[in-house]
PDB file of N, CA and C in Angstrom:
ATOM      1  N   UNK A   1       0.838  -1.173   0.000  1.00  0.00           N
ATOM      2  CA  UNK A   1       0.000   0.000   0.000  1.00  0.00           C
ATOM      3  C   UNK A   1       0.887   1.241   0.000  1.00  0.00           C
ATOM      4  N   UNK A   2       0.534   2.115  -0.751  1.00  0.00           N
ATOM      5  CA  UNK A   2       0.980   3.660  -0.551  1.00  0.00           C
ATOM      6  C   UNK A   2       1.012   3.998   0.706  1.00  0.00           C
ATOM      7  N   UNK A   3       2.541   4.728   1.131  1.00  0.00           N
ATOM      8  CA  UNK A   3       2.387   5.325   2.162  1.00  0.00           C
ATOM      9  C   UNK A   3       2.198   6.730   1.891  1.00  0.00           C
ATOM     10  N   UNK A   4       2.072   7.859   0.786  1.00  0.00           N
ATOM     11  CA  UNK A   4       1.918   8.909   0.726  1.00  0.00           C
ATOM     12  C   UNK A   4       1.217   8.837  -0.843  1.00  0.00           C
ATOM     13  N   UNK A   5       0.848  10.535  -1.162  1.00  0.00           N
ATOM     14  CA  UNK A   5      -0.508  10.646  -1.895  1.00  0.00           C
ATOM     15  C   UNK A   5      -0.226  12.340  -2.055  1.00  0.00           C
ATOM     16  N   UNK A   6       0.025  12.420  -3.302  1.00  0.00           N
ATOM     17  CA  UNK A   6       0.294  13.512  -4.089  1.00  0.00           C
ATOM     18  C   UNK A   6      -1.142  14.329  -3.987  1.00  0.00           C
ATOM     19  N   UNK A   7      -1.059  15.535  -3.773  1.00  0.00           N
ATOM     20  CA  UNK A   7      -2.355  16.252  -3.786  1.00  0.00           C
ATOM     21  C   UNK A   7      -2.339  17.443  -4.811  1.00  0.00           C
ATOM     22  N   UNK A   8      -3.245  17.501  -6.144  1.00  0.00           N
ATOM     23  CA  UNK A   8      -2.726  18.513  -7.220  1.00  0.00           C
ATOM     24  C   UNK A   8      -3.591  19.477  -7.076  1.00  0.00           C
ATOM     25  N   UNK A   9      -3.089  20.876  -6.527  1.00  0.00           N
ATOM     26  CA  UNK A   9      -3.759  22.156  -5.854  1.00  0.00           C
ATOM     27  C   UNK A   9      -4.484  22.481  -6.986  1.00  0.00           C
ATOM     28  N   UNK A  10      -5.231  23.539  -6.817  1.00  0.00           N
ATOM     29  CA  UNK A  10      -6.178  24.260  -8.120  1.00  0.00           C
ATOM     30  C   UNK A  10      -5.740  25.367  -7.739  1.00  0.00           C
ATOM     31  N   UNK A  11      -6.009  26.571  -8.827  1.00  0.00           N
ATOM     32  CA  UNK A  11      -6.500  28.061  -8.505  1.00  0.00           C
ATOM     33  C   UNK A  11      -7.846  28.043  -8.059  1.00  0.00           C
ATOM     34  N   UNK A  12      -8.029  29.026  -6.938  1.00  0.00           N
ATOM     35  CA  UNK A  12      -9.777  29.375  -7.241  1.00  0.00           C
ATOM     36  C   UNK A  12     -10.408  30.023  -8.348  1.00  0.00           C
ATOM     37  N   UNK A  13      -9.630  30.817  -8.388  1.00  0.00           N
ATOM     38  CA  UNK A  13     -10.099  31.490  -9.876  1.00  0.00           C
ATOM     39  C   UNK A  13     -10.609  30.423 -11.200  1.00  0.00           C
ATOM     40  N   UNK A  14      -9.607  30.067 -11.496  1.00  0.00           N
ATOM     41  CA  UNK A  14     -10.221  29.074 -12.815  1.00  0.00           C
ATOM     42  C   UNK A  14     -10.189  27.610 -12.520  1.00  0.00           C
ATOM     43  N   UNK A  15      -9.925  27.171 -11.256  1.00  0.00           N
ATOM     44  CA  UNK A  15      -9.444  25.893 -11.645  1.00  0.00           C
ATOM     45  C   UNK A  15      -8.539  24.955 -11.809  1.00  0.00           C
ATOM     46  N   UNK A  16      -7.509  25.592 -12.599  1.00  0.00           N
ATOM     47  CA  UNK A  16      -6.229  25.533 -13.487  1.00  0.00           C
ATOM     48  C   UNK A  16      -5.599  24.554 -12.523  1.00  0.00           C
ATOM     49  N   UNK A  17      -4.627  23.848 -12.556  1.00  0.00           N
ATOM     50  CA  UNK A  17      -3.951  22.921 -12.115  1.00  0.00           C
ATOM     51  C   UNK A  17      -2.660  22.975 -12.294  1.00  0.00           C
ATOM     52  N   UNK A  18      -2.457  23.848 -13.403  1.00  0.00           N
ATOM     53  CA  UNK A  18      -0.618  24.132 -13.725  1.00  0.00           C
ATOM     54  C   UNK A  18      -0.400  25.845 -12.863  1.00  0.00           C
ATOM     55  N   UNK A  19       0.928  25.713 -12.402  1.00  0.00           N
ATOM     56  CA  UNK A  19       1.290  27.090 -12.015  1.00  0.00           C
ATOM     57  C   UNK A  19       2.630  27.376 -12.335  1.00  0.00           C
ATOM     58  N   UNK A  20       3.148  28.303 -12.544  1.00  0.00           N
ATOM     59  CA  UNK A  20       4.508  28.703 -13.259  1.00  0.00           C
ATOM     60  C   UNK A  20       5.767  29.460 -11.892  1.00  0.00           C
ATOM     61  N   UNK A  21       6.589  29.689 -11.662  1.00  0.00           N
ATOM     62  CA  UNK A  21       7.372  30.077 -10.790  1.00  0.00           C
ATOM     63  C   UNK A  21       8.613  30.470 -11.049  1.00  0.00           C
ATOM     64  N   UNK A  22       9.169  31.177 -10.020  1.00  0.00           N
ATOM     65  CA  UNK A  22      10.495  32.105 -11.211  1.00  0.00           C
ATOM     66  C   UNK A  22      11.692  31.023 -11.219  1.00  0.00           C
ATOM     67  N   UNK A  23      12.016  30.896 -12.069  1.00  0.00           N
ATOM     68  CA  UNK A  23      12.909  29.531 -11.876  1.00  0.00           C
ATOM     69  C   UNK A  23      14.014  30.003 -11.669  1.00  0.00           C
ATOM     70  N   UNK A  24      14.529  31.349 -11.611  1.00  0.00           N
ATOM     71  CA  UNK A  24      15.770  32.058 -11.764  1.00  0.00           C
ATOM     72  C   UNK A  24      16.102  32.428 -10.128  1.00  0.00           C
ATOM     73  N   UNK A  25      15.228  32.512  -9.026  1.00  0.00           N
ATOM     74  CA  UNK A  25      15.040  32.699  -7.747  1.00  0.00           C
ATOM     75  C   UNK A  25      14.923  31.347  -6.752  1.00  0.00           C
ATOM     76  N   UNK A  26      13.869  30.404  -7.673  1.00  0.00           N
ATOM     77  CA  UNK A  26      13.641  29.261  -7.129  1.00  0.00           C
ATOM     78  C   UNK A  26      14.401  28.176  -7.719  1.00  0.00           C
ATOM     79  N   UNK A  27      14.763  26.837  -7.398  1.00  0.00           N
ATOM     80  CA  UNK A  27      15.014  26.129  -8.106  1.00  0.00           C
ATOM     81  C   UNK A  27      14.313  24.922  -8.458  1.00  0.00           C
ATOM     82  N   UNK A  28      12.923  25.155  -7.659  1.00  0.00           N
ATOM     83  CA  UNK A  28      11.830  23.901  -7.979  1.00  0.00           C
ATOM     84  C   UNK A  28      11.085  24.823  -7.632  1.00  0.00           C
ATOM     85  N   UNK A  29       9.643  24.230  -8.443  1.00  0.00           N
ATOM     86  CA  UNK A  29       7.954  25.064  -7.574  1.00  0.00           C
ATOM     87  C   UNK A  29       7.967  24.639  -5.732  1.00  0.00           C
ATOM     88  N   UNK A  30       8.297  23.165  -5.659  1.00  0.00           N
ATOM     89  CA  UNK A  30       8.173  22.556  -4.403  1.00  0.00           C
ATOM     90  C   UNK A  30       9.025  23.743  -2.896  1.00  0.00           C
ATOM     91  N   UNK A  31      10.113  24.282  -3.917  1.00  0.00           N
ATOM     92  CA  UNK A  31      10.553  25.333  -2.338  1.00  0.00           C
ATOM     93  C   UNK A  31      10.035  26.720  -2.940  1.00  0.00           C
ATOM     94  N   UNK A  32       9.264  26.996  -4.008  1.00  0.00           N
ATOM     95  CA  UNK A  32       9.131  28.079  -4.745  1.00  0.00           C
ATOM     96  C   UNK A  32       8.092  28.769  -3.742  1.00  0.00           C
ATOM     97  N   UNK A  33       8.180  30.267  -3.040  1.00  0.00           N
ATOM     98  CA  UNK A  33       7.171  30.432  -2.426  1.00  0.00           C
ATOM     99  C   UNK A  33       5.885  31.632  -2.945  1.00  0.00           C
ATOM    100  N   UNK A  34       6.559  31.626  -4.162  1.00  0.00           N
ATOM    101  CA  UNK A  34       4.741  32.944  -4.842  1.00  0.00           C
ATOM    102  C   UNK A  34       4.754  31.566  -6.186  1.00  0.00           C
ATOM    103  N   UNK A  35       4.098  31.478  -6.615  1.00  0.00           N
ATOM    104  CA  UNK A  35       3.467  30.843  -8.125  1.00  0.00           C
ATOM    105  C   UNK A  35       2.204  31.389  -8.730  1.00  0.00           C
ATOM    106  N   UNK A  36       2.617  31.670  -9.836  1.00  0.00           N
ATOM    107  CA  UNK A  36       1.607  32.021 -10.605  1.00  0.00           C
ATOM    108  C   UNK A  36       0.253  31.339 -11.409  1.00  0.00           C
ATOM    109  N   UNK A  37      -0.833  31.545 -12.060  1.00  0.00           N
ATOM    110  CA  UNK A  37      -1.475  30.171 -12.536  1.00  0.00           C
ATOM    111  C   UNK A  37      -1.149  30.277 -13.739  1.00  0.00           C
ATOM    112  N   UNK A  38      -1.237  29.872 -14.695  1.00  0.00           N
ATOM    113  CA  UNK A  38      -0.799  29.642 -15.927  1.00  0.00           C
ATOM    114  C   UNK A  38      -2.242  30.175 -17.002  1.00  0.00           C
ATOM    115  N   UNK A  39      -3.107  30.001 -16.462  1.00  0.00           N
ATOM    116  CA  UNK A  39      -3.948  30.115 -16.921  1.00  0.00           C
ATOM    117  C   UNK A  39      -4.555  31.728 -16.671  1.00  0.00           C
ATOM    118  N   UNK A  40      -5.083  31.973 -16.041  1.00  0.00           N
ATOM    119  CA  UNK A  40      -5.920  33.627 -15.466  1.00  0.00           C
ATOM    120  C   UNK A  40      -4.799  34.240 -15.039  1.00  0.00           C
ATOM    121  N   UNK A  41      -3.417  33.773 -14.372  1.00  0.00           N
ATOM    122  CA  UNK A  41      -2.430  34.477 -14.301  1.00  0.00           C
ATOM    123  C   UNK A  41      -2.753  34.974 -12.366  1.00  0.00           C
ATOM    124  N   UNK A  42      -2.837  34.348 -11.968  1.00  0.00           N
ATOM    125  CA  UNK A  42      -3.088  34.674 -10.256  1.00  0.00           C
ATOM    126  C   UNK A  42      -2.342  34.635  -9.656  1.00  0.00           C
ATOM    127  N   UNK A  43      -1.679  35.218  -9.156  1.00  0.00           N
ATOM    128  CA  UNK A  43      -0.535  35.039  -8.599  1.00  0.00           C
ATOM    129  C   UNK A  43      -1.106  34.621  -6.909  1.00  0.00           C
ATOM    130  N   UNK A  44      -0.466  33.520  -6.382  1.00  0.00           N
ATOM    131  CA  UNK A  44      -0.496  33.039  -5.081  1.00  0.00           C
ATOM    132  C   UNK A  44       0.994  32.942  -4.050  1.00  0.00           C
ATOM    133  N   UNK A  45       0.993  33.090  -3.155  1.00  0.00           N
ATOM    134  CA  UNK A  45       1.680  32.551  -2.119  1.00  0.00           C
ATOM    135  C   UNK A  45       1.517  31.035  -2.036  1.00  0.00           C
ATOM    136  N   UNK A  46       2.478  30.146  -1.580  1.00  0.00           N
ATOM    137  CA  UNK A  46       2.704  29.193  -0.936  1.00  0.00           C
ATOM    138  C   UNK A  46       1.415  29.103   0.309  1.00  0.00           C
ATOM    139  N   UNK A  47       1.567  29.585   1.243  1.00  0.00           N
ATOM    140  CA  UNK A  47       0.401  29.628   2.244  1.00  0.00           C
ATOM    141  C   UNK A  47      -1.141  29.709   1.630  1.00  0.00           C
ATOM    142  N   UNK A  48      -1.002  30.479   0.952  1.00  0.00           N
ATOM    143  CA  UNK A  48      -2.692  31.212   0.074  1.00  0.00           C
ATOM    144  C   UNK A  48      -3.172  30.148  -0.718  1.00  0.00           C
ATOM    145  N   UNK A  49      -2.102  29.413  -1.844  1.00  0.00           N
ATOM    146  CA  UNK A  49      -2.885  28.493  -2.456  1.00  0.00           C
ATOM    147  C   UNK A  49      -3.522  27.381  -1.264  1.00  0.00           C
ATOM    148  N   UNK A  50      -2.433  27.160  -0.513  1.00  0.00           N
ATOM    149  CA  UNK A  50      -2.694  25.741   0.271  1.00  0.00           C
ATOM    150  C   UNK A  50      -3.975  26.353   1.402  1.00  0.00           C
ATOM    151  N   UNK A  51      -3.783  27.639   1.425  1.00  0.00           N
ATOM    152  CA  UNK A  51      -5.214  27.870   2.208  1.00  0.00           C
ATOM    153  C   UNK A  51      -6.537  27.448   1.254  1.00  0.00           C
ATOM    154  N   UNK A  52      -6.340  28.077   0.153  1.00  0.00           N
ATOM    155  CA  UNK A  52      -7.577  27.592  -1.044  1.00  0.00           C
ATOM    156  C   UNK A  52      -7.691  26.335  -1.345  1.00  0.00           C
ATOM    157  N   UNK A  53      -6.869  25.748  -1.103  1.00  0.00           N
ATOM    158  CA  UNK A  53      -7.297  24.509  -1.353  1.00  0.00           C
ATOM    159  C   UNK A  53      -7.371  23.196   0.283  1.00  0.00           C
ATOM    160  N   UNK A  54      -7.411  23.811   0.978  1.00  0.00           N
ATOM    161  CA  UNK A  54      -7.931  23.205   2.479  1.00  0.00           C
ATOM    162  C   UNK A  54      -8.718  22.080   2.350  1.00  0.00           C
ATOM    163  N   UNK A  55     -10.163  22.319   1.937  1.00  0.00           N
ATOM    164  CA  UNK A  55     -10.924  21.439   2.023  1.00  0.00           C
ATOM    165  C   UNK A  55     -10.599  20.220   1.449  1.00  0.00           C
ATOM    166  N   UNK A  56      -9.675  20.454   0.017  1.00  0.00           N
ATOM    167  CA  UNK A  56      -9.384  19.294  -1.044  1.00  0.00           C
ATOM    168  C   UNK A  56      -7.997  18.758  -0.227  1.00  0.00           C
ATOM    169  N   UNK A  57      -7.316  19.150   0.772  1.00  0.00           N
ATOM    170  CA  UNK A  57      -6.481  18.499   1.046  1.00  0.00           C
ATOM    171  C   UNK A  57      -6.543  18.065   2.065  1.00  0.00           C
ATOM    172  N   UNK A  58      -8.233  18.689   2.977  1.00  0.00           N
ATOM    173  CA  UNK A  58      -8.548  18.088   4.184  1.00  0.00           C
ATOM    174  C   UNK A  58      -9.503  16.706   3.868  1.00  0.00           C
ATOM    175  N   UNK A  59     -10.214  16.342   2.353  1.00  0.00           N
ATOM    176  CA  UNK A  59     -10.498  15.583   1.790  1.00  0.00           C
ATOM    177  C   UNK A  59      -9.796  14.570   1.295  1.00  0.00           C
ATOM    178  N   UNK A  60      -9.108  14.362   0.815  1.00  0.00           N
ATOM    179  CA  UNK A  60      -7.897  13.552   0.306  1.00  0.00           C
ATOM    180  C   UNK A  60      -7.261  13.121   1.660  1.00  0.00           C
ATOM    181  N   UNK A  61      -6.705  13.583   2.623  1.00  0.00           N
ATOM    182  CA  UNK A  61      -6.417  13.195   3.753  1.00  0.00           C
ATOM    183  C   UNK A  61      -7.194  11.949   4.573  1.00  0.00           C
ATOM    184  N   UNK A  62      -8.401  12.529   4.586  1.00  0.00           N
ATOM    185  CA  UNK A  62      -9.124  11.215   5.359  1.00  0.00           C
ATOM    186  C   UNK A  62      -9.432  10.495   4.204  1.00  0.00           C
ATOM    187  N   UNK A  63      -9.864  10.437   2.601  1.00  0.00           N
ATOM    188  CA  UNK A  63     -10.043   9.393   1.988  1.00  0.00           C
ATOM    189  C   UNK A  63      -8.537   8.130   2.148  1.00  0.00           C
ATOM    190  N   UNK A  64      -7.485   9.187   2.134  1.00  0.00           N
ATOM    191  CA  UNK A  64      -6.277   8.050   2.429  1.00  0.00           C
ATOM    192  C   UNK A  64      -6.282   7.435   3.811  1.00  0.00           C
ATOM    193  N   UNK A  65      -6.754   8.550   4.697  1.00  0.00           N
ATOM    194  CA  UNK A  65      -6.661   7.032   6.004  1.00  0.00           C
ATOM    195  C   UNK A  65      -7.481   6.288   6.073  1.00  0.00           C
ATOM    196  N   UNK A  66      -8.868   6.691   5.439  1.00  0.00           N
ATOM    197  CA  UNK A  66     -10.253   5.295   5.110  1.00  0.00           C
ATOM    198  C   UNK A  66      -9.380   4.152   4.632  1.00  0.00           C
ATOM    199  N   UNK A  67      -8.419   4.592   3.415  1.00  0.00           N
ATOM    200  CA  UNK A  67      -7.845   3.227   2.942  1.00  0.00           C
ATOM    201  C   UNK A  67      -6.712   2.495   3.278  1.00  0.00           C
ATOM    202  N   UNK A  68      -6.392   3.395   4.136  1.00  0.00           N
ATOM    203  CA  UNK A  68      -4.548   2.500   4.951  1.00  0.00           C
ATOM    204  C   UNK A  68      -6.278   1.759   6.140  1.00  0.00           C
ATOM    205  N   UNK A  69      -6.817   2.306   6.704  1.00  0.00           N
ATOM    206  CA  UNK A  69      -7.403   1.776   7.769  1.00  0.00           C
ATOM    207  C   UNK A  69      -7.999   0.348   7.507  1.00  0.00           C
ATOM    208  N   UNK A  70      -8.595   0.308   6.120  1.00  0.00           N
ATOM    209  CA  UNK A  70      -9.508  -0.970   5.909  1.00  0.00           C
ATOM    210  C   UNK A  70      -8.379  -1.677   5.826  1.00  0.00           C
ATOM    211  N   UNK A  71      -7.179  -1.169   4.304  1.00  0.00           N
ATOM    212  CA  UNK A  71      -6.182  -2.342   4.294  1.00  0.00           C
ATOM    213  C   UNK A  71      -5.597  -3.220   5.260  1.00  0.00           C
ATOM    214  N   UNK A  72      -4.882  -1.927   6.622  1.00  0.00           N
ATOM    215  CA  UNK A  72      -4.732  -2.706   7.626  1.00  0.00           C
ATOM    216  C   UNK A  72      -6.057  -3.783   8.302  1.00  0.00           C
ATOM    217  N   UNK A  73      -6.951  -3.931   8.369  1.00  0.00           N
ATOM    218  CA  UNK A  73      -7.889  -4.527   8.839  1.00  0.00           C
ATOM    219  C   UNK A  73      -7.810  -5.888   8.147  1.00  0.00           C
ATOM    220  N   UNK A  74      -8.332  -5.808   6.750  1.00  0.00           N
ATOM    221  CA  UNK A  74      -7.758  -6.982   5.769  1.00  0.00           C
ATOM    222  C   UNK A  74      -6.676  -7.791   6.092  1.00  0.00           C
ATOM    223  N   UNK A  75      -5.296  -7.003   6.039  1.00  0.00           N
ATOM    224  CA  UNK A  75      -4.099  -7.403   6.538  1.00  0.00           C
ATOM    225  C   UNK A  75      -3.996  -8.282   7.789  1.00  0.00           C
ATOM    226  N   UNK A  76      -5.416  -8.059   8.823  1.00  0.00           N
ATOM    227  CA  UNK A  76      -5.644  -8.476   9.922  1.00  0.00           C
ATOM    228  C   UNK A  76      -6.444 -10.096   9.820  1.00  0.00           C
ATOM    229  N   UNK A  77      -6.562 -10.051   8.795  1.00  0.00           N
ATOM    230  CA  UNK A  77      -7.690 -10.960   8.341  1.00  0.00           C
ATOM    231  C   UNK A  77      -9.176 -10.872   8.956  1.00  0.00           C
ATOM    232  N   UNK A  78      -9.596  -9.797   8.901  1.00  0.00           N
ATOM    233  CA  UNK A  78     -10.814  -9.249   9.244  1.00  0.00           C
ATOM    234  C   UNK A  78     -11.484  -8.871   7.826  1.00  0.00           C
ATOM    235  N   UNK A  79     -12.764  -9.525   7.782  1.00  0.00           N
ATOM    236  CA  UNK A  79     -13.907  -8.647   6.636  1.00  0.00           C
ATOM    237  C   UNK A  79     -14.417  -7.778   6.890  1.00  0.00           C
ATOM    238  N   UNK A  80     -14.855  -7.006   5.744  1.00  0.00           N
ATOM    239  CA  UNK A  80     -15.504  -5.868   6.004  1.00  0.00           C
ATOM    240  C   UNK A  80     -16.563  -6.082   5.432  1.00  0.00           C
ATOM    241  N   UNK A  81     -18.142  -5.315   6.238  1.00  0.00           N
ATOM    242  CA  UNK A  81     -19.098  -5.775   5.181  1.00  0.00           C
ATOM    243  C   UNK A  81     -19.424  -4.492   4.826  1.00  0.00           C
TER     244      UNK A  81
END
């Protein structure tokens, strides 16, 4: 089983899923701390996107421990009905 689970942020604005970052300051998006969207052009903070996107990463969070939880159970040789 996966022990970790990639979470792909949005803009609020459009949606968008790609964001751009100064590559000349940063040397990855991952320590990059403003990004832009690629799309509507929004510029975010590090903090701001991950605030906008809370719910989707407070979602994704418990769908992954629903599934480490059952697996382990299985693993236990326990059914689930």
């Amino acid at each position: 089983m996966e022990e970790h689970r990639n979470i792909t942020l949005k803009c609020a604005v459009c949606g968008n899923e790609n964001f751009e970052y100064d590559d000349v300051k940063f040397e990855s998006i991952d320590v990059a701390d403003e990004m832009k969207c690629t799309l509507c052009n929004k510029v975010y903070s590090r903090e701001e996107l991950v605030d906008v996107n809370s719910s989707l990463i407070e979602n994704t969070g418990k769908e992954f421990a629903e599934e480490l939880l059952k697996a382990e159970i299985k693993r236990m040789g326990f059914k689930l009905k």
